[in-house]
N, C-alpha and C. Protein backbone atom coordinates (compact mmCIF):
# COMPACT_ATOMS: atom_id res chain seq x y z
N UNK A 1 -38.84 -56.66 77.53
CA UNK A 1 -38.96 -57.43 76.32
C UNK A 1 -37.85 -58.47 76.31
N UNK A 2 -38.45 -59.77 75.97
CA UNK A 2 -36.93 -60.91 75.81
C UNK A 2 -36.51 -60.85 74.37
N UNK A 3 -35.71 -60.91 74.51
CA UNK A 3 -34.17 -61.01 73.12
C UNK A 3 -33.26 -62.26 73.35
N UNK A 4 -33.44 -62.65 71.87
CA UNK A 4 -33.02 -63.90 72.01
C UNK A 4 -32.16 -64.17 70.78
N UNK A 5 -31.21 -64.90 70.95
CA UNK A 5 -29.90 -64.91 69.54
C UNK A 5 -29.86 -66.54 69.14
N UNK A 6 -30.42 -66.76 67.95
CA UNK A 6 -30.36 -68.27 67.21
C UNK A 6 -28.86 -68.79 67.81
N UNK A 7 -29.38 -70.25 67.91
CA UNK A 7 -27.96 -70.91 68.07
C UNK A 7 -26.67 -70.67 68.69
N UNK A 8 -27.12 -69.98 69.68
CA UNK A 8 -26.12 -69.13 70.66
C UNK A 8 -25.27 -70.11 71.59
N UNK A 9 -24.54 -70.44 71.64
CA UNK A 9 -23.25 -71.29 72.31
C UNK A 9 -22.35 -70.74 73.22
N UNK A 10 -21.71 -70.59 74.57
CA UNK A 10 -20.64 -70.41 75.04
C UNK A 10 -20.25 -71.19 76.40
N UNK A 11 -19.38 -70.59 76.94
CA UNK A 11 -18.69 -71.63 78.18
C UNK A 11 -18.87 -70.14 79.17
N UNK A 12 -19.13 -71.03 80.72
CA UNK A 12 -18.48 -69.73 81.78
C UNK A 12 -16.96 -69.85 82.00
N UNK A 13 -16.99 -68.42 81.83
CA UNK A 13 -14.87 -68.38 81.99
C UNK A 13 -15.30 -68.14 83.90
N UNK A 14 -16.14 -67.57 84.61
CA UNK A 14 -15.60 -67.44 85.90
C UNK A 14 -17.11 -68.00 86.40
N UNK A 15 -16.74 -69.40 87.57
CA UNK A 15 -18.04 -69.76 88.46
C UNK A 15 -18.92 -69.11 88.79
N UNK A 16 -19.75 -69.58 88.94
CA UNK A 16 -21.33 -68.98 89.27
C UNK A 16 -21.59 -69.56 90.75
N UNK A 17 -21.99 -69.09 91.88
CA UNK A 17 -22.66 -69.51 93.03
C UNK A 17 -23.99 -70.11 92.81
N UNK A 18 -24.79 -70.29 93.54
CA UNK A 18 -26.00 -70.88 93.38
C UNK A 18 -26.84 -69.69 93.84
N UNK A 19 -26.70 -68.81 94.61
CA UNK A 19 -27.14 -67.44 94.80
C UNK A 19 -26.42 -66.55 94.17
N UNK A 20 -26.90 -66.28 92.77
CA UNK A 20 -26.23 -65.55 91.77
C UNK A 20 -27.17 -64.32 91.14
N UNK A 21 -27.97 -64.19 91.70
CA UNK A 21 -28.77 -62.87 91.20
C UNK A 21 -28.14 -61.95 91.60
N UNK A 22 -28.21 -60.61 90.83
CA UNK A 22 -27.46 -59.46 90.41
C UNK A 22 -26.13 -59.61 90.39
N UNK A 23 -25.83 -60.84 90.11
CA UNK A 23 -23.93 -61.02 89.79
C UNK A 23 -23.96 -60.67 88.23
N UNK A 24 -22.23 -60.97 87.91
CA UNK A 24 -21.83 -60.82 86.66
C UNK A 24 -21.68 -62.83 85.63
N UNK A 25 -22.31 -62.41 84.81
CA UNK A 25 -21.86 -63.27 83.93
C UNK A 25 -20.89 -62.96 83.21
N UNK A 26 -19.75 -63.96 83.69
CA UNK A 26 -18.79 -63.72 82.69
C UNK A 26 -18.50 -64.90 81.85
N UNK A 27 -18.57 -64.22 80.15
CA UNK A 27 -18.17 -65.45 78.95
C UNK A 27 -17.02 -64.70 78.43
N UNK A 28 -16.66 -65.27 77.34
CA UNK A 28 -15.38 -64.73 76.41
C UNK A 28 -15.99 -63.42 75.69
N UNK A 29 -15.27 -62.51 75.42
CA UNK A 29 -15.44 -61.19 75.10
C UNK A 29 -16.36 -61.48 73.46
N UNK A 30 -15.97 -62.23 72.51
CA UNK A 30 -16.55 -62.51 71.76
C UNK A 30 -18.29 -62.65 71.71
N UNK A 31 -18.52 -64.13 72.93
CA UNK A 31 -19.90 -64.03 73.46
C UNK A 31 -20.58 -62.74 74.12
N UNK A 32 -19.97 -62.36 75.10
CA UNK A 32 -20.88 -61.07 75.30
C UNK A 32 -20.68 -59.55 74.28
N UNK A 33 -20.03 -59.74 73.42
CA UNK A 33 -20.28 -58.71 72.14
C UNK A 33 -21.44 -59.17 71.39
N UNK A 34 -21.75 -60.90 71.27
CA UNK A 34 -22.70 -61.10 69.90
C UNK A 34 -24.19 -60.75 71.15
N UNK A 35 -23.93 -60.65 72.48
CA UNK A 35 -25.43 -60.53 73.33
C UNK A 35 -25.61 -59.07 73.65
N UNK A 36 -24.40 -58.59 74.01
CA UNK A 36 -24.64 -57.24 74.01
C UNK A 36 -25.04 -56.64 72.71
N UNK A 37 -24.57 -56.84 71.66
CA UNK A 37 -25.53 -56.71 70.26
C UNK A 37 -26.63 -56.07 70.07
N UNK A 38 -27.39 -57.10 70.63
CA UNK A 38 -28.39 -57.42 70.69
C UNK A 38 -29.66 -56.86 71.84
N UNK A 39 -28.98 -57.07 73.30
CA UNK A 39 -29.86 -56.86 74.14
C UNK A 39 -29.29 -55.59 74.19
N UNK A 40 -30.61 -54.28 74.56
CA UNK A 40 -30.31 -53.23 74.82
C UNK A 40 -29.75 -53.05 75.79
N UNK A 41 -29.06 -52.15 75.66
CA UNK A 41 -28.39 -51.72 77.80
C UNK A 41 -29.80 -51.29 78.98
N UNK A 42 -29.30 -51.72 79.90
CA UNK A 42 -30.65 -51.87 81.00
C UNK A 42 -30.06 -50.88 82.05
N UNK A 43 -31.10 -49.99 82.32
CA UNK A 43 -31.01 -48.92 83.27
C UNK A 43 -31.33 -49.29 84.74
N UNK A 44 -32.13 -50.36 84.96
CA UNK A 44 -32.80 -50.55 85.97
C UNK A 44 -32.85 -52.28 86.01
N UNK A 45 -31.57 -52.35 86.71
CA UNK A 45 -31.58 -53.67 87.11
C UNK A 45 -32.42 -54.66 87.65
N UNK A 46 -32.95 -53.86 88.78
CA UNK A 46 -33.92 -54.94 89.42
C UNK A 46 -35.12 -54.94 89.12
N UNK A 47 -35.14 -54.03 87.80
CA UNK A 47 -36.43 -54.24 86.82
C UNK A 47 -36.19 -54.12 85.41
N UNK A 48 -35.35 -54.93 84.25
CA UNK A 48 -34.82 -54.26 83.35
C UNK A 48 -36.50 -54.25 82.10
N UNK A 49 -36.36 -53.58 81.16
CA UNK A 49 -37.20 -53.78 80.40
C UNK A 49 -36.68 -54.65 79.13
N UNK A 50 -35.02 -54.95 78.94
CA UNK A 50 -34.81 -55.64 78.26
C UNK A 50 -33.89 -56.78 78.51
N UNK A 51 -34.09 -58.03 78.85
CA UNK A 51 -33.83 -59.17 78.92
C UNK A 51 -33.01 -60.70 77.91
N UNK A 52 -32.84 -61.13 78.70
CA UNK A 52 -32.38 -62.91 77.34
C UNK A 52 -32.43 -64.25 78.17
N UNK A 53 -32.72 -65.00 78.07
CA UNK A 53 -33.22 -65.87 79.10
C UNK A 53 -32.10 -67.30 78.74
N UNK A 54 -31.09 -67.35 79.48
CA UNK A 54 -30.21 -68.54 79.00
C UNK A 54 -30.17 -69.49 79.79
N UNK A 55 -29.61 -70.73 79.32
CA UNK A 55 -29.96 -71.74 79.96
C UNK A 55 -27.90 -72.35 80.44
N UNK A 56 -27.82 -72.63 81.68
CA UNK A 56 -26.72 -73.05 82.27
C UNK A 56 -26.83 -74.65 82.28
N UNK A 57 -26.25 -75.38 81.18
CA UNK A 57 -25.98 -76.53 81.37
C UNK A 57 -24.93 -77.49 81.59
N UNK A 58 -25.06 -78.32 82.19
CA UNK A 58 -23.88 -79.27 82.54
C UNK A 58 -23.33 -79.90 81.35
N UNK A 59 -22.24 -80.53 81.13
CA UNK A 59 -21.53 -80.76 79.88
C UNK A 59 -22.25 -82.03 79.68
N UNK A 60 -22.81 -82.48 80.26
CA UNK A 60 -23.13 -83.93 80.41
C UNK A 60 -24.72 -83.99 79.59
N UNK A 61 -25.48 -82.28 79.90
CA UNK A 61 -26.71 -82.20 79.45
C UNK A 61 -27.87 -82.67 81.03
N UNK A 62 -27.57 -83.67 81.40
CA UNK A 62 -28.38 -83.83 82.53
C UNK A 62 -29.03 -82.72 83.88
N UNK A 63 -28.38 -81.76 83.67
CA UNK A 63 -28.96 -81.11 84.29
C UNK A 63 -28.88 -79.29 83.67
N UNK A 64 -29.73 -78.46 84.54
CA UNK A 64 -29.71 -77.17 83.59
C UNK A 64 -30.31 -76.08 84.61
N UNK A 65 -30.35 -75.04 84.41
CA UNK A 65 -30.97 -73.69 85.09
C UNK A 65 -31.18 -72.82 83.52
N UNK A 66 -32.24 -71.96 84.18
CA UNK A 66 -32.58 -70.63 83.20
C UNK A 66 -32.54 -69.72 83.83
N UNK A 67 -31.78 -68.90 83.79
CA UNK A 67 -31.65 -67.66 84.18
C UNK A 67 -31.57 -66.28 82.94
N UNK A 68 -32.21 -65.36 83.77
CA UNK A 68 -32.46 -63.79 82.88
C UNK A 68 -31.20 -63.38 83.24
N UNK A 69 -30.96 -62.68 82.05
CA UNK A 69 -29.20 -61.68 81.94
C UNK A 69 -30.11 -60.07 81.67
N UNK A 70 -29.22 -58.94 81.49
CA UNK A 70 -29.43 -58.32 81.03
C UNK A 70 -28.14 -57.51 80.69
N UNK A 71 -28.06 -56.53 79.92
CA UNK A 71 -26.82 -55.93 79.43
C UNK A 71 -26.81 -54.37 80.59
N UNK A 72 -24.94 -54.58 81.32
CA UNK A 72 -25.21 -53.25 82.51
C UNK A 72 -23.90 -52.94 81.92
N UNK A 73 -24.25 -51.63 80.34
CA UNK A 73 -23.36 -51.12 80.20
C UNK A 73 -22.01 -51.97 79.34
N UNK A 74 -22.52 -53.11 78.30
CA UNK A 74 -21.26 -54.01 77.95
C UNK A 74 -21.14 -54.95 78.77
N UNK A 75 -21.42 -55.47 80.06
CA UNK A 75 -21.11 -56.26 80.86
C UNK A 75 -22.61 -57.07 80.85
N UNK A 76 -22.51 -58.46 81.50
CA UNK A 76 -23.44 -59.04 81.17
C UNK A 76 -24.21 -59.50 83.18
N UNK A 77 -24.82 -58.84 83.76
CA UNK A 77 -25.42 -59.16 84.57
C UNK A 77 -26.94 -60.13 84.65
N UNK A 78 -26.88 -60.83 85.85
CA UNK A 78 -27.80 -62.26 86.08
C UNK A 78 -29.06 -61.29 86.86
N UNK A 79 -30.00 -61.16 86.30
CA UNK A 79 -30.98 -60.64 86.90
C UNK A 79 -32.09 -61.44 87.60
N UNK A 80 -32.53 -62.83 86.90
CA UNK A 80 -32.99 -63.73 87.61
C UNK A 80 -32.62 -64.96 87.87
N UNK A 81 -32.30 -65.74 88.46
CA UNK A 81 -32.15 -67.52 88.56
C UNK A 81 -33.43 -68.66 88.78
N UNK A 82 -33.11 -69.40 88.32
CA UNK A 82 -34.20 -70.53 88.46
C UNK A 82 -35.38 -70.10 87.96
N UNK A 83 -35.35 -69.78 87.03
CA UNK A 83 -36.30 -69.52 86.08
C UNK A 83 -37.52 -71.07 85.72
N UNK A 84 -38.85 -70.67 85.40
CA UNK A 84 -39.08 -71.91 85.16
C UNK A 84 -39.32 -72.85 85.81
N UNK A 85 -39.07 -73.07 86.87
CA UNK A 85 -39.28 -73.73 88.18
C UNK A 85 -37.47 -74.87 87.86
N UNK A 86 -36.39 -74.20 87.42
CA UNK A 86 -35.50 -74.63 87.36
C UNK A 86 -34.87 -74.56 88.45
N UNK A 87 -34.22 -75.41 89.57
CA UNK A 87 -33.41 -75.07 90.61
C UNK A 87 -31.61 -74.38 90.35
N UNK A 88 -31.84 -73.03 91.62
CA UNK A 88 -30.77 -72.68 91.35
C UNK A 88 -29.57 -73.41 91.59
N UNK A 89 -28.69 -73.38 91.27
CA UNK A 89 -27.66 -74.31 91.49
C UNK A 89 -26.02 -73.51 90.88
N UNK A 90 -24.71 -74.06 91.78
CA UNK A 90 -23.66 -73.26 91.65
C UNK A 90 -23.49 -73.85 90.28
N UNK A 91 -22.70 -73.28 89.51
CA UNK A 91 -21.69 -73.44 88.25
C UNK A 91 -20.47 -73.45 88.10
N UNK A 92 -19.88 -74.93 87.57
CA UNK A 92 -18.29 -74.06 87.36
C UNK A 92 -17.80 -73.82 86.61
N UNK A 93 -16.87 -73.06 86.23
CA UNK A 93 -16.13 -72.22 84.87
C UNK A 93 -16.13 -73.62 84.12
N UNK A 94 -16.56 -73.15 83.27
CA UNK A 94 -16.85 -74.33 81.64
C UNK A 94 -18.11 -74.32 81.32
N UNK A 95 -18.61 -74.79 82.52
CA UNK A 95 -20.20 -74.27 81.98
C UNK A 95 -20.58 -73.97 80.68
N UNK A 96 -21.63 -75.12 80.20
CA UNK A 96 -22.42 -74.12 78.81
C UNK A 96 -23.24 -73.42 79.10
N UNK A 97 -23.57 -72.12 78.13
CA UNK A 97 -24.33 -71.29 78.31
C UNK A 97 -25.38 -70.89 76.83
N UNK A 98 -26.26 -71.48 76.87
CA UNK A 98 -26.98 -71.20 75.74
C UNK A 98 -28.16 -70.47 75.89
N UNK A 99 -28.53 -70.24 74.78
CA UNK A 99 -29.94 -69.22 74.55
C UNK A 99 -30.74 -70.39 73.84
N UNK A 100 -31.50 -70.80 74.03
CA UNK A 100 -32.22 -71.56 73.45
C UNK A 100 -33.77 -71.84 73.92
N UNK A 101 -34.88 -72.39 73.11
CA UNK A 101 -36.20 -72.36 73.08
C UNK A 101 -36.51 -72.58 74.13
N UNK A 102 -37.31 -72.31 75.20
CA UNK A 102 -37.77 -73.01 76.59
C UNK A 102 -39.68 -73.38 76.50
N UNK A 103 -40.15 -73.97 77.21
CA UNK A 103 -41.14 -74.93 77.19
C UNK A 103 -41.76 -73.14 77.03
N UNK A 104 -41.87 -72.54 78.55
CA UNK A 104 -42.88 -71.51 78.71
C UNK A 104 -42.13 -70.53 77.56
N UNK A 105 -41.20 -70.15 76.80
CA UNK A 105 -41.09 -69.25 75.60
C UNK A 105 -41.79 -69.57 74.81
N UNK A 106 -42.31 -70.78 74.34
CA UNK A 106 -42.83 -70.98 73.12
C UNK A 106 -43.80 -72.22 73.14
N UNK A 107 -44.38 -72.55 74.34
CA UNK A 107 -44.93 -73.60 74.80
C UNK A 107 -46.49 -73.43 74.38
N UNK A 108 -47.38 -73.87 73.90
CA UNK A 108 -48.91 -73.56 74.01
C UNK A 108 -49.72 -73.78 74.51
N UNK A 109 -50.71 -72.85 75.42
CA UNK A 109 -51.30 -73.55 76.66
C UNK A 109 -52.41 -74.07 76.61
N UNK A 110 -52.83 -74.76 75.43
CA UNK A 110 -54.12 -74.78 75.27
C UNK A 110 -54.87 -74.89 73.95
N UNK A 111 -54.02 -73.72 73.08
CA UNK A 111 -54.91 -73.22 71.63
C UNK A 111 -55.11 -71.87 71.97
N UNK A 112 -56.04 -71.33 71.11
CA UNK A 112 -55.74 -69.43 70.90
C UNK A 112 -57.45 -69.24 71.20
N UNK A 113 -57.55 -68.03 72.36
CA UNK A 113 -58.78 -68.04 72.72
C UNK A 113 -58.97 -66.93 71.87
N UNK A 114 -60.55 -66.73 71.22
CA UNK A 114 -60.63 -65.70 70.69
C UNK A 114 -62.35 -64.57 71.71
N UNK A 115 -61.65 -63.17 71.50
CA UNK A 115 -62.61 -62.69 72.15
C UNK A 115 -63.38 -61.92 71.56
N UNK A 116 -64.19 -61.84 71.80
CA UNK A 116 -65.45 -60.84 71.02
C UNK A 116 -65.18 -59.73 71.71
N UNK A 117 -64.97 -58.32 71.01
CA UNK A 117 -65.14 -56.85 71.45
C UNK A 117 -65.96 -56.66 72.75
N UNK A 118 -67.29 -56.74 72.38
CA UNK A 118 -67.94 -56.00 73.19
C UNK A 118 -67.68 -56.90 74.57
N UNK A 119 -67.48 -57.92 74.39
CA UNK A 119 -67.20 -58.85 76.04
C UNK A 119 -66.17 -58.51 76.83
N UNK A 120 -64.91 -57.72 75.84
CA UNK A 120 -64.17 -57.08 76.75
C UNK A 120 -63.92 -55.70 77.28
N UNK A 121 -65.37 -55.18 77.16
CA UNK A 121 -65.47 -53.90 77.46
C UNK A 121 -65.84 -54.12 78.75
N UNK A 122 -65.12 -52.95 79.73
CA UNK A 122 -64.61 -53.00 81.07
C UNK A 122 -65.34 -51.47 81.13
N UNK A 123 -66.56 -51.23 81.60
CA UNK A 123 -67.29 -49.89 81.67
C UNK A 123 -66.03 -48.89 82.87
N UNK A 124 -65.89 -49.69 84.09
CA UNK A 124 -65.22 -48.84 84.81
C UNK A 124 -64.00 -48.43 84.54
N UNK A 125 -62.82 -48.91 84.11
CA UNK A 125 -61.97 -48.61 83.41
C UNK A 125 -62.35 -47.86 82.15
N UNK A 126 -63.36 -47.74 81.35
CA UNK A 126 -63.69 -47.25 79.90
C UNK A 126 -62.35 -47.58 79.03
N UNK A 127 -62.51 -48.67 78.96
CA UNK A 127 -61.16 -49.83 78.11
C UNK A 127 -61.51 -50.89 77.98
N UNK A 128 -61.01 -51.90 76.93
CA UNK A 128 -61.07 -53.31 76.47
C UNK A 128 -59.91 -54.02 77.76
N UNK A 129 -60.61 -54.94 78.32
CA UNK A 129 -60.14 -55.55 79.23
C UNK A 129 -59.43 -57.10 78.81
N UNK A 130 -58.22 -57.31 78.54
CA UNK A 130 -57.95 -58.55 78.25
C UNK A 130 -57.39 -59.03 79.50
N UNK A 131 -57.72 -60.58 79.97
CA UNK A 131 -57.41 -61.37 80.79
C UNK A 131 -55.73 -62.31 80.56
N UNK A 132 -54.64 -62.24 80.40
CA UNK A 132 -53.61 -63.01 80.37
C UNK A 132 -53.81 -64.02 81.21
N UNK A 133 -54.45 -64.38 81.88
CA UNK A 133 -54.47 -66.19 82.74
C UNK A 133 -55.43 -66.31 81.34
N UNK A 134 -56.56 -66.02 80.69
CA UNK A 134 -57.04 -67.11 79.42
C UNK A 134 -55.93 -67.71 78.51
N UNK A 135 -54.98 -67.34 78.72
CA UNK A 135 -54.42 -67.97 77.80
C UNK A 135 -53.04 -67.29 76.86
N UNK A 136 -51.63 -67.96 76.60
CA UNK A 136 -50.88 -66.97 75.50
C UNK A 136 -51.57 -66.72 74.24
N UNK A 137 -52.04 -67.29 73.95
CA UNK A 137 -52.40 -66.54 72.19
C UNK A 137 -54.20 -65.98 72.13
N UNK A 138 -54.13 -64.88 72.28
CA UNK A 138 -55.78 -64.50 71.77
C UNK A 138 -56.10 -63.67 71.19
N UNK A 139 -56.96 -64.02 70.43
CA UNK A 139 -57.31 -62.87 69.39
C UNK A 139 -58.39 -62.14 69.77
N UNK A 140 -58.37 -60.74 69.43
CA UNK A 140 -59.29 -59.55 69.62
C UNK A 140 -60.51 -59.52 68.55
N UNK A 141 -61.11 -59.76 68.69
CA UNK A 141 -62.09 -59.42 67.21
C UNK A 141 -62.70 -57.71 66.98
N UNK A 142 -62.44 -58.05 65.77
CA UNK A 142 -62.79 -56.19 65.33
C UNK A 142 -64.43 -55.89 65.88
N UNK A 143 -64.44 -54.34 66.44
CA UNK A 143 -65.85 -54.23 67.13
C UNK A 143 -66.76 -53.49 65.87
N UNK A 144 -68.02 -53.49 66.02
CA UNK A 144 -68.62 -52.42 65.13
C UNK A 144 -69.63 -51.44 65.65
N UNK A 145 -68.70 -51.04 66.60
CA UNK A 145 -69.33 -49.57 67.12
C UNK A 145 -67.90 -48.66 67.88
N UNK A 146 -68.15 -48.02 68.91
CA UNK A 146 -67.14 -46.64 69.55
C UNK A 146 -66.48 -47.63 70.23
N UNK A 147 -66.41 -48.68 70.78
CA UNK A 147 -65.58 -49.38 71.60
C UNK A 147 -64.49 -49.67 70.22
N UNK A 148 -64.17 -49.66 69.34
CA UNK A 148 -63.06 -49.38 68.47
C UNK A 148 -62.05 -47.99 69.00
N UNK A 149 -62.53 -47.42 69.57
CA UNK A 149 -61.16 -45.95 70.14
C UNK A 149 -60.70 -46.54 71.49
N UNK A 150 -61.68 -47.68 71.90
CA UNK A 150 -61.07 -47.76 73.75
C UNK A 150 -59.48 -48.47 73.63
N UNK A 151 -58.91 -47.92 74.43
CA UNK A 151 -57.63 -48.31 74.60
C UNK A 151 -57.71 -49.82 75.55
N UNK A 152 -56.66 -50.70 75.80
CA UNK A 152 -56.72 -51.95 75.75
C UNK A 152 -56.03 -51.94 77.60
N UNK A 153 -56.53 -52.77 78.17
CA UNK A 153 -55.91 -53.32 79.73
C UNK A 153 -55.66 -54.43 79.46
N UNK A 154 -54.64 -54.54 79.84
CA UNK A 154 -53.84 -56.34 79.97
C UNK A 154 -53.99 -56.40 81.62
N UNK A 155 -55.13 -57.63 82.33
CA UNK A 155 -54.57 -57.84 83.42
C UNK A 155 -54.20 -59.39 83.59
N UNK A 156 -53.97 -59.54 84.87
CA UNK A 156 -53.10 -60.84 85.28
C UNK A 156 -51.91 -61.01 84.23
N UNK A 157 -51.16 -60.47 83.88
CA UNK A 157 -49.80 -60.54 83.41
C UNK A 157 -48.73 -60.39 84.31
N UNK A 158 -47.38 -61.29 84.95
CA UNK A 158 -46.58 -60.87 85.77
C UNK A 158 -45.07 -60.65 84.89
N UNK A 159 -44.27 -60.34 85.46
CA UNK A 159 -43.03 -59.38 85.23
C UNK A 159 -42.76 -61.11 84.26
N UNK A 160 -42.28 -60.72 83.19
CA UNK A 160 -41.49 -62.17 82.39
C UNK A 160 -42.31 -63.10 81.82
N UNK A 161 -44.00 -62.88 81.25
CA UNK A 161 -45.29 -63.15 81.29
C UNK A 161 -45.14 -62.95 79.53
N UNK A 162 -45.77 -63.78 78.50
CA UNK A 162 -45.79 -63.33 77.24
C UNK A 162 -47.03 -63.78 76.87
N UNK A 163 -47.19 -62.71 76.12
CA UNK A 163 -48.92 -63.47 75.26
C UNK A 163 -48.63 -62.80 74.06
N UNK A 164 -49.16 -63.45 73.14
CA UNK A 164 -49.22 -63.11 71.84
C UNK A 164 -51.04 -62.45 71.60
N UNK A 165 -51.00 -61.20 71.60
CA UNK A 165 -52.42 -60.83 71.19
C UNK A 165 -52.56 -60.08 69.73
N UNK A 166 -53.71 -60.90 69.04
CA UNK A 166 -53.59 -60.80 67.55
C UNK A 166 -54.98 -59.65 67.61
N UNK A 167 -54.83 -58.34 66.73
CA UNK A 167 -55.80 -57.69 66.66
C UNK A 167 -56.50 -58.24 64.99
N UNK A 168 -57.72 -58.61 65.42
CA UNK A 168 -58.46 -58.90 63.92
C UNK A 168 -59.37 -57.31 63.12
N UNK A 169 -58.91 -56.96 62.10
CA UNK A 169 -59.66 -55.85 61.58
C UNK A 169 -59.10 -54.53 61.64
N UNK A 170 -57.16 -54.69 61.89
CA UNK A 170 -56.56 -53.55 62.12
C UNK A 170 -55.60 -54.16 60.82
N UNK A 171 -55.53 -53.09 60.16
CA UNK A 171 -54.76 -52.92 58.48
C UNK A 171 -53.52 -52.58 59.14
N UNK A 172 -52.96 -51.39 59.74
CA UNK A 172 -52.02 -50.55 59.79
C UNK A 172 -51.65 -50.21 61.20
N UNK A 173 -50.55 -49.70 61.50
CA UNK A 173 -50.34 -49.52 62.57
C UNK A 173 -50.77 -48.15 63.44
N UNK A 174 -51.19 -47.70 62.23
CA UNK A 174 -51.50 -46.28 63.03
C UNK A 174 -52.69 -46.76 63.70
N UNK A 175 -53.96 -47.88 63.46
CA UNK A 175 -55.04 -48.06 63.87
C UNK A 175 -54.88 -49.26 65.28
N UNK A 176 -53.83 -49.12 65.72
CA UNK A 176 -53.61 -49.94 66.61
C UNK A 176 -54.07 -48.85 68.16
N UNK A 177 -54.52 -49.90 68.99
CA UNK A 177 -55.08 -49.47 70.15
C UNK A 177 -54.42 -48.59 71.50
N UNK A 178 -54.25 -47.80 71.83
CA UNK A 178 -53.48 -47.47 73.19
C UNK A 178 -53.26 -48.97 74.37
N UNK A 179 -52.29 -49.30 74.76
CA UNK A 179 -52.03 -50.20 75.83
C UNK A 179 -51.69 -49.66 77.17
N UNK A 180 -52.86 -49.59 78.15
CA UNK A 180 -52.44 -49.27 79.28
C UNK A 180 -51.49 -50.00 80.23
N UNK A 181 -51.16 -49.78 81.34
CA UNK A 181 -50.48 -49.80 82.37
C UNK A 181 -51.63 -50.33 83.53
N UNK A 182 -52.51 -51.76 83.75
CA UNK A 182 -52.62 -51.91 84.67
C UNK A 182 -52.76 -51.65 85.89
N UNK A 183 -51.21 -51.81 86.67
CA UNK A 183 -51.32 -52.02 87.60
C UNK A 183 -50.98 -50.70 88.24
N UNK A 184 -50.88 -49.20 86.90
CA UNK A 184 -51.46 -48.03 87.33
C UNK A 184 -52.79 -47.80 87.46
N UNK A 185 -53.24 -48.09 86.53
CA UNK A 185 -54.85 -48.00 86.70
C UNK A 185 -55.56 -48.28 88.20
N UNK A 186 -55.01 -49.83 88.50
CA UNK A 186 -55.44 -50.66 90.05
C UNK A 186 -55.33 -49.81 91.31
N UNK A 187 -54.44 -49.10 91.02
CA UNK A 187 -54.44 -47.81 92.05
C UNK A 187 -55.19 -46.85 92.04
N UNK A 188 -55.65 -46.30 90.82
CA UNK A 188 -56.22 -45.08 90.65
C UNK A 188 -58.42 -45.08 90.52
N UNK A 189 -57.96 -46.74 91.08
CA UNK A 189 -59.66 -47.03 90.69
C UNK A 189 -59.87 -47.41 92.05
């Protein structure tokens, strides 16, 4: 999940290489208290489940990288670089470091596809099949028959991938759908 802190500002106190994945980000103790905050601690580095996606810019603004952090324990580790199709590139201590909106965080690809129930019933799986290449925003439409209990497949989604899927005809949360695991399923079929 990405986590993200309004108006977030700081400097690098120690250089960055340009091959900086699984290094340390280091800011002023202040900055990584208001991120550690925030982002949960991550067990599994080279896959965390909780993330912040900041952007390394030059003082000048002209140039920039996005890179994923995650929290290892209070300390602030670089889990991805060049995010975005941003080139990696070294840094030197001063560096800004912000959290801020990026095209693909909040970008729209299109408009919001909406799907009819029964079209995403996936007989072999016995699940509602949603497609993530249609699109970030789509809405589910409420069914009116037993395909209301099938639990939901997200495929084509990759690691750092967001869609916003709106269920139409669910009040409460208890009536919300089971979300499988994919690319367990892909194995087991």
């Amino acid at each position: 999940m990405k986590h993200y802190i309004n108006n977030f500002n700081a400097s690098l106190l120690e250089a960055l290489a340009e091959d900086k994945q699984l290094t340390r980000l280091v800011l002023d103790e202040s900055a990584t208290k208001k991120i550690t905050a925030v982002l949960p601690r991550c067990y599994n580095q080279s896959s965390p489940e909780h993330y912040m996606r900041l952007t390394l810019q030059s003082m000048d603004g002209a140039s920039y990288e996005l890179i994923d952090i995650c929290n290892s324990g209070g300390k602030l580790s670089i889990w991805r670089a060049g995010m975005e199709g941003t080139a990696c590139s070294a840094w030197p201590a001063g560096t800004q470091v912000l959290c801020a909106a990026t095209a693909a965080s909040f970008g729209n690809d299109g408009g919001t596809i909406v799907i009819e129930r029964e079209a995403a019933i996936n007989d072999q799986l016995n699940a509602l099949e949603i497609d993530a290449s249609n699109g970030r925003n789509q809405v589910l439409l409420a069914g009116k028959d037993e395909s209301e209990d099938l639990p939901i497949v997200i495929i084509n989604m990759k690691d750092g991938d967001e869609m916003l899927l709106e269920f139409k005809g669910i009040n409460t949360i208890d009536e919300l759908p089971a979300v499988l695991n994919a690319s367990r399923l892909a194995r087991e079929i």
